[in-house]
N, C-alpha and C. Protein backbone atom coordinates (compact mmCIF):
# COMPACT_ATOMS: atom_id res chain seq x y z
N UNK A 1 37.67 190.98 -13.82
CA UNK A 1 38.93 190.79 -13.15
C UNK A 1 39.97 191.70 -13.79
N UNK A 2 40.42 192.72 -13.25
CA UNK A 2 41.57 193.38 -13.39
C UNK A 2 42.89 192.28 -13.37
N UNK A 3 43.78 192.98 -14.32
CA UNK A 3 45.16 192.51 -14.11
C UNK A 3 46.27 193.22 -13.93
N UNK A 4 47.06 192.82 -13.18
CA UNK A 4 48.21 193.59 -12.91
C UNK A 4 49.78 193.70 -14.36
N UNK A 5 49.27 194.61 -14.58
CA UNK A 5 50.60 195.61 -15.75
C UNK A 5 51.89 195.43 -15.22
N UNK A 6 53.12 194.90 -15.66
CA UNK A 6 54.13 194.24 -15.24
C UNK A 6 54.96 194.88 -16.34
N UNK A 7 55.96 196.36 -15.51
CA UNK A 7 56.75 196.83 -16.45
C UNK A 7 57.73 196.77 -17.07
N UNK A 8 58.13 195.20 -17.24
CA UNK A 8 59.43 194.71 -17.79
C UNK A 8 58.57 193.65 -18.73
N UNK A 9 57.38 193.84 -19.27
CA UNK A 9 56.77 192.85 -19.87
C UNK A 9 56.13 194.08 -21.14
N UNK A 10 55.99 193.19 -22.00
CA UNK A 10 55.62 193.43 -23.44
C UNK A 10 53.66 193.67 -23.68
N UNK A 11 53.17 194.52 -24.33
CA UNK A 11 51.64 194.00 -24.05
C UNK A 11 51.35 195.08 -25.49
N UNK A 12 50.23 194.43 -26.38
CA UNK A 12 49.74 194.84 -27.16
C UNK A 12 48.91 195.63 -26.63
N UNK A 13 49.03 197.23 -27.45
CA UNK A 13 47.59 197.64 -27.30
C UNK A 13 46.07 198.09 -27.91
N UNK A 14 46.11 196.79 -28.85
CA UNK A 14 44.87 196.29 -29.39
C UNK A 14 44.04 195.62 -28.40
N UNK A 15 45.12 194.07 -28.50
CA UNK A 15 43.96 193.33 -28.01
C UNK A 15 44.83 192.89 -26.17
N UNK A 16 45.93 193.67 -25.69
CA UNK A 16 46.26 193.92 -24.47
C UNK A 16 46.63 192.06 -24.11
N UNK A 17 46.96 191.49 -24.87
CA UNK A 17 47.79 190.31 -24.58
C UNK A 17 49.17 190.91 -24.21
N UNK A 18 49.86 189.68 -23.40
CA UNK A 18 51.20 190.13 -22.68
C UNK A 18 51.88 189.15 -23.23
N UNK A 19 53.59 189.69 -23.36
CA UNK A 19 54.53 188.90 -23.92
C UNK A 19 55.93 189.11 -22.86
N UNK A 20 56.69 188.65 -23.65
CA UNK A 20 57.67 188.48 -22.97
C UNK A 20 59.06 189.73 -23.33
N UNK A 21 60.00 190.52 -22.59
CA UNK A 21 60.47 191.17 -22.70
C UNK A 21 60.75 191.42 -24.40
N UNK A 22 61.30 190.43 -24.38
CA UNK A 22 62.25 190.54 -26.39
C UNK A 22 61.05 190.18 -27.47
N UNK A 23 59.62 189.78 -26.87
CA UNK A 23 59.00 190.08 -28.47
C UNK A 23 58.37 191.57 -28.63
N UNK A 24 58.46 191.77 -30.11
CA UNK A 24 58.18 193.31 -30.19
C UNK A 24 56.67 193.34 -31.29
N UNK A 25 56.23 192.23 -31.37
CA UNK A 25 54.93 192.39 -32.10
C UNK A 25 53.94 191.37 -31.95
N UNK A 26 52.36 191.94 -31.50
CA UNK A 26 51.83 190.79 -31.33
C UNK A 26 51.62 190.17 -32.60
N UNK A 27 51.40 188.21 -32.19
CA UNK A 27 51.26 187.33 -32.81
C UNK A 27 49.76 187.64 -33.51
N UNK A 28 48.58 188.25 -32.87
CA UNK A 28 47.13 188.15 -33.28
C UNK A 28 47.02 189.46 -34.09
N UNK A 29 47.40 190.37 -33.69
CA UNK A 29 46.91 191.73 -34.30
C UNK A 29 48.07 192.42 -35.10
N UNK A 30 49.34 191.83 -35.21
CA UNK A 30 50.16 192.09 -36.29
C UNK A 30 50.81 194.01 -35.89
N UNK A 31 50.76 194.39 -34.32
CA UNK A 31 51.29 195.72 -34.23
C UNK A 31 52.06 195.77 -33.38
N UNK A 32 52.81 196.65 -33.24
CA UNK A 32 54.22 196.89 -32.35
C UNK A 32 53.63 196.80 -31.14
N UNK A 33 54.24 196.11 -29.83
CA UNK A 33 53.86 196.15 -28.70
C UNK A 33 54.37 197.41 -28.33
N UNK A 34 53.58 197.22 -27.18
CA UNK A 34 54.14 198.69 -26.20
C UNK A 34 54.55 198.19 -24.38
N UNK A 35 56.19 198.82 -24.13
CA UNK A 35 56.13 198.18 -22.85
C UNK A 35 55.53 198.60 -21.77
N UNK A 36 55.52 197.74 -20.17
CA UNK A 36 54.71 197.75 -19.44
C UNK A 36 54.64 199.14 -18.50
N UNK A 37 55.98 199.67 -19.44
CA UNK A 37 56.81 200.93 -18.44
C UNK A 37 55.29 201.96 -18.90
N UNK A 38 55.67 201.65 -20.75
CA UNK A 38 55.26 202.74 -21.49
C UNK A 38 53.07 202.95 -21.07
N UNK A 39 52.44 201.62 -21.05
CA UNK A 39 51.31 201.17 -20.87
C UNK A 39 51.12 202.13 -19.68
N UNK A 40 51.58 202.14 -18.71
CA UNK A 40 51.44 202.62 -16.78
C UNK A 40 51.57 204.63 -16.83
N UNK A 41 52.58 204.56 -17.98
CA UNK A 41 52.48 206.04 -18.10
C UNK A 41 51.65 206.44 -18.54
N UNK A 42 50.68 205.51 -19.82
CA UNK A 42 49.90 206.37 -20.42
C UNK A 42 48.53 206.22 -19.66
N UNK A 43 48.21 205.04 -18.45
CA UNK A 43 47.03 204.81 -17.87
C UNK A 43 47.23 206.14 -16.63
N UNK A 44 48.36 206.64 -16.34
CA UNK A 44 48.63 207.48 -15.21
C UNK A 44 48.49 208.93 -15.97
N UNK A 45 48.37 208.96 -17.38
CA UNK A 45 48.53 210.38 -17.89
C UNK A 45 46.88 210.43 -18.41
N UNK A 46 46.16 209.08 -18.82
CA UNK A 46 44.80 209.52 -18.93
C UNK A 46 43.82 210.02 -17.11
N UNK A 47 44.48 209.16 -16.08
CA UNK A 47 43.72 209.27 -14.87
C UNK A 47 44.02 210.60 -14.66
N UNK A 48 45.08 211.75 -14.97
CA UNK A 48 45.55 212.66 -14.24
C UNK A 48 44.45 213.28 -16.01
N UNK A 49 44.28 213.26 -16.75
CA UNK A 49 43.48 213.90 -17.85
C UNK A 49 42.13 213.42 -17.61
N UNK A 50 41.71 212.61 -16.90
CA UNK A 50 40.04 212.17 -16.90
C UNK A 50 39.09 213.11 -17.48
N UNK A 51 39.21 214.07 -17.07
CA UNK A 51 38.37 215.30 -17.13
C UNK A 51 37.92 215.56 -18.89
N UNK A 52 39.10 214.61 -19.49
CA UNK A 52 38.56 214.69 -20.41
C UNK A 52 38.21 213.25 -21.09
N UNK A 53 37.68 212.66 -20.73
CA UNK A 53 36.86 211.93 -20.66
C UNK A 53 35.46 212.42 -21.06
N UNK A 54 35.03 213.42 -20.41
CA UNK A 54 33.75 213.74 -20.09
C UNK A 54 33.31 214.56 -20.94
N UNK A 55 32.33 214.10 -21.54
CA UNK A 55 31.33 214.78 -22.97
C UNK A 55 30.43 215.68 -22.08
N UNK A 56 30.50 217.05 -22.15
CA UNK A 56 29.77 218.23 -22.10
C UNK A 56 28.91 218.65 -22.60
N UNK A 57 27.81 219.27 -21.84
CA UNK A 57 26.11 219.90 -22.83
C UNK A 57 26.64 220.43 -23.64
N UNK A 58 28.32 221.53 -23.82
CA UNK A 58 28.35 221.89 -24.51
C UNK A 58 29.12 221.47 -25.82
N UNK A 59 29.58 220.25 -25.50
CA UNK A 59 30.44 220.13 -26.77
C UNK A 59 29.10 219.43 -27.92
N UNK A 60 30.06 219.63 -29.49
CA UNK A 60 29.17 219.59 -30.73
C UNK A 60 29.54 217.93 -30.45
N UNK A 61 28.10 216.98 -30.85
CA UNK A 61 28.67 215.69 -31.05
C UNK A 61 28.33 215.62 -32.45
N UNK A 62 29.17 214.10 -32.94
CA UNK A 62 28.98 213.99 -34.38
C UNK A 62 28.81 212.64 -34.25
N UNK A 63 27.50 211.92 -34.80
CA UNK A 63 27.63 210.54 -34.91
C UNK A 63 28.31 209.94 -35.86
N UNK A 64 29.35 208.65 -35.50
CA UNK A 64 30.68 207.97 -36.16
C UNK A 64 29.97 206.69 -36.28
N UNK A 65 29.29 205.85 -35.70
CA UNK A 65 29.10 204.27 -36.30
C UNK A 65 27.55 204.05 -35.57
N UNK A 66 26.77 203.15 -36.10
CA UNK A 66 25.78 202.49 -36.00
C UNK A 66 25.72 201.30 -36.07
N UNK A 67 25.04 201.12 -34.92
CA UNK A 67 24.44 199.12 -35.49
C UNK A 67 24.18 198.56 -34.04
N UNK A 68 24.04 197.37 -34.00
CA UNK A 68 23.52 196.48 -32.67
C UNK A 68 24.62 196.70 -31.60
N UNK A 69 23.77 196.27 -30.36
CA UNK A 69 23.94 196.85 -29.41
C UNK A 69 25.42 196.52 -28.63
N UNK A 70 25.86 195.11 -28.98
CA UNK A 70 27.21 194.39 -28.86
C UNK A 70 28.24 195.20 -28.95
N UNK A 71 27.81 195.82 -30.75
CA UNK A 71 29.32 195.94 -31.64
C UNK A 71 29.26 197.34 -30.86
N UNK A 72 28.19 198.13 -30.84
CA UNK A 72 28.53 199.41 -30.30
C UNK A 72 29.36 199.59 -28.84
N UNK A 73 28.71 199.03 -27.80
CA UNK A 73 29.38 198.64 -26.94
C UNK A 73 31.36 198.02 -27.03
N UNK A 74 31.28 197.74 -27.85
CA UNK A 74 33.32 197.11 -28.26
C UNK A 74 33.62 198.02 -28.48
N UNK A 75 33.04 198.85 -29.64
CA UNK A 75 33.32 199.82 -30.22
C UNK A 75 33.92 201.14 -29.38
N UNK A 76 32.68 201.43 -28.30
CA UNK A 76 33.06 202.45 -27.23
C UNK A 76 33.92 201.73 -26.32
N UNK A 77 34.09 200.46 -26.19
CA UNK A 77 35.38 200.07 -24.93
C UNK A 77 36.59 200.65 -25.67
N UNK A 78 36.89 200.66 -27.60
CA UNK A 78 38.22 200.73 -28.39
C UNK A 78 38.46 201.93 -27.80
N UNK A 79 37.08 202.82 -28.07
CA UNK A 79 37.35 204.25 -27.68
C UNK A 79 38.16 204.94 -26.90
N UNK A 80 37.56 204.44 -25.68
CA UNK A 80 38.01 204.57 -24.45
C UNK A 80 39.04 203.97 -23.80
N UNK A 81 39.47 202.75 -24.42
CA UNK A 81 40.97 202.42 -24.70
C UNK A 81 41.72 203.31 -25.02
N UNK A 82 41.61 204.13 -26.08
CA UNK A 82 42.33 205.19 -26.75
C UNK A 82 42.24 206.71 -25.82
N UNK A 83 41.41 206.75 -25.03
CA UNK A 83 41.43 207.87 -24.49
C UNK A 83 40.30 208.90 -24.97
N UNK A 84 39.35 208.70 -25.77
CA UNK A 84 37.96 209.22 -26.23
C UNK A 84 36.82 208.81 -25.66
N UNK A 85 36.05 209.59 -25.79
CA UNK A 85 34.97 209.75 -24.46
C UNK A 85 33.97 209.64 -25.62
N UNK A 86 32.48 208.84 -25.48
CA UNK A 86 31.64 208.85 -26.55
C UNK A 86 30.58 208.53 -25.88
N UNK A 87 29.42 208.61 -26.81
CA UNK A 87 27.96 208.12 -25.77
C UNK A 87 27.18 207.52 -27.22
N UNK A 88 26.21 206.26 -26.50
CA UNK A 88 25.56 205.80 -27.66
C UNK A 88 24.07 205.82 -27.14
N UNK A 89 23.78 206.41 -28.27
CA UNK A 89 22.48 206.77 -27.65
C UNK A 89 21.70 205.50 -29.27
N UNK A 90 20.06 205.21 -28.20
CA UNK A 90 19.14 204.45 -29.37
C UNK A 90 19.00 205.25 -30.44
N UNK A 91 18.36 204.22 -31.43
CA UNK A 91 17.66 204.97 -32.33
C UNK A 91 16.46 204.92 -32.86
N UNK A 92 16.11 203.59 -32.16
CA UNK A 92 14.98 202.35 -32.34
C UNK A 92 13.63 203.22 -31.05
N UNK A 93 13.52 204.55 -31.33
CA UNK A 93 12.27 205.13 -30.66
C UNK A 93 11.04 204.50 -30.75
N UNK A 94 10.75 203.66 -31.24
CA UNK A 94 9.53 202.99 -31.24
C UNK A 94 9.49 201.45 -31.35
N UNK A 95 11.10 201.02 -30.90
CA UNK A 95 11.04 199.73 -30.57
C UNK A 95 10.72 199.42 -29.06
N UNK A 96 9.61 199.90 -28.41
CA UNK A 96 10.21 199.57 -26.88
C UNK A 96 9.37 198.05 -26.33
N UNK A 97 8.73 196.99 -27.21
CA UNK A 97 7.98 196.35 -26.84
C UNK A 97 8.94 194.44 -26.95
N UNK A 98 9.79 194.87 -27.40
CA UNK A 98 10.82 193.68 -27.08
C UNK A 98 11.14 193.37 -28.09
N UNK A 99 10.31 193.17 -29.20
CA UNK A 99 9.84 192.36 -30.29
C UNK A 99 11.19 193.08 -31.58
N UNK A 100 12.29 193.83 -31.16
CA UNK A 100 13.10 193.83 -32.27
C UNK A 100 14.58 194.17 -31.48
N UNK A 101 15.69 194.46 -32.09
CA UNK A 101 17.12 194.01 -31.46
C UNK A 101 17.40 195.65 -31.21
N UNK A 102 17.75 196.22 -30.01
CA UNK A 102 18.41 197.62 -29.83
C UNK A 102 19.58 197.72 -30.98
N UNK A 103 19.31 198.95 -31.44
CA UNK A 103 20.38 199.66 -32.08
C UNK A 103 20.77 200.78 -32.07
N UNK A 104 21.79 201.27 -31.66
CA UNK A 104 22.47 202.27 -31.24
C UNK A 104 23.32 203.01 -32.29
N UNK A 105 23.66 203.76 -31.63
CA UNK A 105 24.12 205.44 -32.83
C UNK A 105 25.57 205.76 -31.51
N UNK A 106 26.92 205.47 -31.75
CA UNK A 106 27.36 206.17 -30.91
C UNK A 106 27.99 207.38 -31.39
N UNK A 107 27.94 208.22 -30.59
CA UNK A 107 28.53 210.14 -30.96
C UNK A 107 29.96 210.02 -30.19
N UNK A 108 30.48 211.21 -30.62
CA UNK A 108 32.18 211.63 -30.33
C UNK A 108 31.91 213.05 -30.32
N UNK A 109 32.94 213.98 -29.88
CA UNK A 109 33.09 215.42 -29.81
C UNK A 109 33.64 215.51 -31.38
N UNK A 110 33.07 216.48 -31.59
CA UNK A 110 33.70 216.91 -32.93
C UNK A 110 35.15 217.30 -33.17
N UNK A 111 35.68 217.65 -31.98
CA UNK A 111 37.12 217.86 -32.01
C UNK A 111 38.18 216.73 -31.85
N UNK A 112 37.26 215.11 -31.58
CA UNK A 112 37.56 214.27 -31.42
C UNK A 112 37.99 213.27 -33.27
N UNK A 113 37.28 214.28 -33.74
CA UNK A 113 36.97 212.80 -34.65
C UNK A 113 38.20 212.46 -36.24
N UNK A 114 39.09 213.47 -36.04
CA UNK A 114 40.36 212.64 -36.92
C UNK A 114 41.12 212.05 -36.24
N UNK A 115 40.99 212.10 -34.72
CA UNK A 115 41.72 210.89 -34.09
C UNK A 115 40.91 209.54 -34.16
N UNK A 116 39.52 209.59 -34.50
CA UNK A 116 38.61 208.71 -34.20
C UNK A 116 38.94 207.76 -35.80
N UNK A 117 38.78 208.87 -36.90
CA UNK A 117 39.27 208.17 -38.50
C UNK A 117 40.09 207.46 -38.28
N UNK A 118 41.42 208.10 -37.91
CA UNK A 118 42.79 207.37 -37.78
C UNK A 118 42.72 205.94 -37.53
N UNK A 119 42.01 206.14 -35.75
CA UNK A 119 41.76 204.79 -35.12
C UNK A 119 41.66 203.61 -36.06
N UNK A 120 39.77 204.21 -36.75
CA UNK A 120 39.13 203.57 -37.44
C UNK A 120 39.89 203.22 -38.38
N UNK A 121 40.47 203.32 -39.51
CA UNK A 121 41.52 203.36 -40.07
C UNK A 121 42.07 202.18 -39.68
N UNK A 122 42.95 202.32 -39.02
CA UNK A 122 44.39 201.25 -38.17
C UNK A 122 43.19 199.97 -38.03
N UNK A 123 42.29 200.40 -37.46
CA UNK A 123 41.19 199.30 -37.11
C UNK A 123 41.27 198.40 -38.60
N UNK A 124 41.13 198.80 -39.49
CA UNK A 124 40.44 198.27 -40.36
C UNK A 124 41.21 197.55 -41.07
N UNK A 125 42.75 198.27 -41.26
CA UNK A 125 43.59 197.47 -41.84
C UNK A 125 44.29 195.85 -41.33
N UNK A 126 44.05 196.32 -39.90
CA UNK A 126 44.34 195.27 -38.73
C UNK A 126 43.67 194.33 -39.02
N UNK A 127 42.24 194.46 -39.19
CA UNK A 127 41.41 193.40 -39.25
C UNK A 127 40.90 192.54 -40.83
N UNK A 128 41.10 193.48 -41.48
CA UNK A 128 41.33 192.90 -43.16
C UNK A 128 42.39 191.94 -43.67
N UNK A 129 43.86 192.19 -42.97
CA UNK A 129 45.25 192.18 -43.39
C UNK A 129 45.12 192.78 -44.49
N UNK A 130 44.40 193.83 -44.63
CA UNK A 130 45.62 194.69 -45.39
C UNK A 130 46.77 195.07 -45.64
N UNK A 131 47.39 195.14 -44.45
CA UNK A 131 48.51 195.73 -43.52
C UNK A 131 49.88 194.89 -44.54
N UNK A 132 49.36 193.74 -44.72
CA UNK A 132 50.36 193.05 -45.77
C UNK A 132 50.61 193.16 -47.31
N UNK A 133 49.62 194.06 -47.70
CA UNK A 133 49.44 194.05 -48.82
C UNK A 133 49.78 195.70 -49.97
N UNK A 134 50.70 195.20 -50.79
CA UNK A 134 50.72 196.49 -51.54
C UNK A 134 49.50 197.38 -51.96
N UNK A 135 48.98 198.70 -51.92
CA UNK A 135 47.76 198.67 -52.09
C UNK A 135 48.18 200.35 -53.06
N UNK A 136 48.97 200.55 -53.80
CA UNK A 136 49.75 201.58 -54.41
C UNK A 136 48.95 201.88 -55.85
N UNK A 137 48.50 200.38 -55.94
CA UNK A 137 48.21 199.97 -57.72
C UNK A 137 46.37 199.71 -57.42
N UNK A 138 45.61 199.43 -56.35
CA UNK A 138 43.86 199.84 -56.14
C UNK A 138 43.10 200.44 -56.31
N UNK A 139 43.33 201.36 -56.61
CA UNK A 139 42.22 202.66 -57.62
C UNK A 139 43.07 202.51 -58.99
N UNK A 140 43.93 201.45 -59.56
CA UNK A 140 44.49 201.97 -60.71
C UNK A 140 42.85 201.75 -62.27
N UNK A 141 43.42 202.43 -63.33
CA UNK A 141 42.42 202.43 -63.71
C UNK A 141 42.90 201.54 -64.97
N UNK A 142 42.23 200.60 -66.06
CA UNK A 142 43.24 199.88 -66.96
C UNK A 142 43.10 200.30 -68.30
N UNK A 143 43.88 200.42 -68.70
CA UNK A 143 44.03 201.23 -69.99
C UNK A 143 44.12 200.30 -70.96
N UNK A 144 42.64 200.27 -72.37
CA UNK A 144 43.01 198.62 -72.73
C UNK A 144 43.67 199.55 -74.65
N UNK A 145 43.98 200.92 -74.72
CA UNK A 145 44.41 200.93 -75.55
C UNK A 145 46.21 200.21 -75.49
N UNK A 146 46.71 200.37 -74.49
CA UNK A 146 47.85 199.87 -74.15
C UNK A 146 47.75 198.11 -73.88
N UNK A 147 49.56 198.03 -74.73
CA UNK A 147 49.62 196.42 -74.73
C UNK A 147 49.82 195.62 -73.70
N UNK A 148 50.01 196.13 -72.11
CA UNK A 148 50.14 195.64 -71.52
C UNK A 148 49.16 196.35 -70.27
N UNK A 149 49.07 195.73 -69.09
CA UNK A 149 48.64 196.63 -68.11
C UNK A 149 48.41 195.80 -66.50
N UNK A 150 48.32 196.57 -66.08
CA UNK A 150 48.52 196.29 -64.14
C UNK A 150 46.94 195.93 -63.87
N UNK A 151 46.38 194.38 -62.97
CA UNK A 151 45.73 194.16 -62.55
C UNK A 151 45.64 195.43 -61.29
N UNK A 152 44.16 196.13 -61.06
CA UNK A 152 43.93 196.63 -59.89
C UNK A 152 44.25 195.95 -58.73
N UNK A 153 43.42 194.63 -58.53
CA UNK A 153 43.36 193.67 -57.92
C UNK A 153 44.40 192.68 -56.65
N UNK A 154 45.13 192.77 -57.68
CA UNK A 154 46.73 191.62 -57.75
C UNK A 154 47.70 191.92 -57.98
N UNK A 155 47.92 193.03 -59.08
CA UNK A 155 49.09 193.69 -59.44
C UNK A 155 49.60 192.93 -60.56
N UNK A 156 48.92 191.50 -61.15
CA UNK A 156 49.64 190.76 -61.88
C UNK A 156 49.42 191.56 -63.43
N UNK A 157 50.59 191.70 -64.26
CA UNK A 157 50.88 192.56 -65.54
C UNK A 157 49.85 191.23 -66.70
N UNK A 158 49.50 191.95 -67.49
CA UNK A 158 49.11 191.02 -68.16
C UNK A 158 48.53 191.75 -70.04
N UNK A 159 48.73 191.13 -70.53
CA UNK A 159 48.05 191.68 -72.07
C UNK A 159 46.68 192.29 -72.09
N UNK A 160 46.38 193.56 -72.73
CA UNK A 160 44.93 194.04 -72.50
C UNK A 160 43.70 193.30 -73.76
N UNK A 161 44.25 192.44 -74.03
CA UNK A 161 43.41 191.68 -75.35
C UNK A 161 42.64 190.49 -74.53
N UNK A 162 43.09 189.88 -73.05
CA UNK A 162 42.33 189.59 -72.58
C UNK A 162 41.31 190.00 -71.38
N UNK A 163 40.36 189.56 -71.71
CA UNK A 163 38.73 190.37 -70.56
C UNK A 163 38.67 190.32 -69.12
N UNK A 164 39.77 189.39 -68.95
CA UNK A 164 40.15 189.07 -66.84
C UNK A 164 41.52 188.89 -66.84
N UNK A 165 42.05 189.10 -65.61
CA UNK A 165 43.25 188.88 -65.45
C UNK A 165 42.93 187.14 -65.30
N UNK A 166 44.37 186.84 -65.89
CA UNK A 166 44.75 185.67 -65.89
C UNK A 166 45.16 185.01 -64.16
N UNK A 167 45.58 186.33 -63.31
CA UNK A 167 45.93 185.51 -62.43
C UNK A 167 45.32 185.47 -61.18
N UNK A 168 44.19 186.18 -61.30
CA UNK A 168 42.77 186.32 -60.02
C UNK A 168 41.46 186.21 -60.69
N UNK A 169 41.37 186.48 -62.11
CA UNK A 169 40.37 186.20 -62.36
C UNK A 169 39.04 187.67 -62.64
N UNK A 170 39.58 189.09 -62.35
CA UNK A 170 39.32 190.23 -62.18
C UNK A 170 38.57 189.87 -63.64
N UNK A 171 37.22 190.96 -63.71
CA UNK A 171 36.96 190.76 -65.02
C UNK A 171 36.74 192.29 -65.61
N UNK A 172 37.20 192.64 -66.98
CA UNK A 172 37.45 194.35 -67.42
C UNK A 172 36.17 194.31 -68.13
N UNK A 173 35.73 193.27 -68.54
CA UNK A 173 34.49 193.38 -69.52
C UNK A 173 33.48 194.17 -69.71
């Protein structure tokens, strides 16, 4: 069932829930909506671009994700949400007798694929909540000649004479 895009209305474009004029972020996926004006331009600027849509004998593909047949499938709807064109081809050549689960390999154009990171990227933080979290101090490394020092973890400061942070439990040992 198609739905009709209503351009005085609010709509995420993650997970394409609709809101109401004055909210500006969805409640589920934590990103700026986009309005119904903005949504119609960009479905009218991919239909008038279709063409690229379409993966060519000649373009280079590069395979980006693997796994069962579901996730690949979501995976290429995100795609193609976004305006990237991809194909998933098996990989399971000698599964053809029922007896194990399809798994797929989907490819992208190679000229496609730091828009594809990015995506992936945004994807990931979205779905972790990262997105809330300072992450400045995560590769830090801890220095236990010094008297004090920064949990990687947590960020909580703490004395290097003890073997875990006190306030997550991280262990330096």
């Amino acid at each position: 069932m198609k739905r009709e895009i209503e351009a005085d209305l609010q709509y995420c474009p993650t997970c394409m829930d609709e809101y109401r004029a004055d909210i500006t972020t969805c409640a589920a996926c934590q990103v700026s909506l986009l309005s119904g004006k903005e949504l119609l331009q960009g479905q009218q600027q991919r239909k008038q671009g279709a063409s690229n849509m379409v993966i060519s004998p000649d373009d280079e593909l590069v395979s980006i994700r693997r796994g069962p047949l579901v996730q690949m499938k979501d995976f290429q709807f995100m795609l193609k949400r976004e305006g990237i064109p991809s194909l998933a081809v098996s990989e399971d050549s000698n599964c053809g007798q029922g007896s194990c689960a399809t798994n797929l390999v989907v490819q992208i154009r190679r000229e496609d694929l730091q828009e594809v990171m990015a995506i992936l990227e945004q994807d990931h933080v979205r779905s972790t909540g990262l997105e809330d979290h300072d992450l400045s101090i995560a590769g830090a490394v801890i220095d236990t000649t010094a008297e004090q020092a920064n949990c990687p973890a947590c960020g909580y400061s703490f004395s290097t004479t003890e073997a875990t942070c006190p306030d997550c439990g991280l262990c330096f040992a």
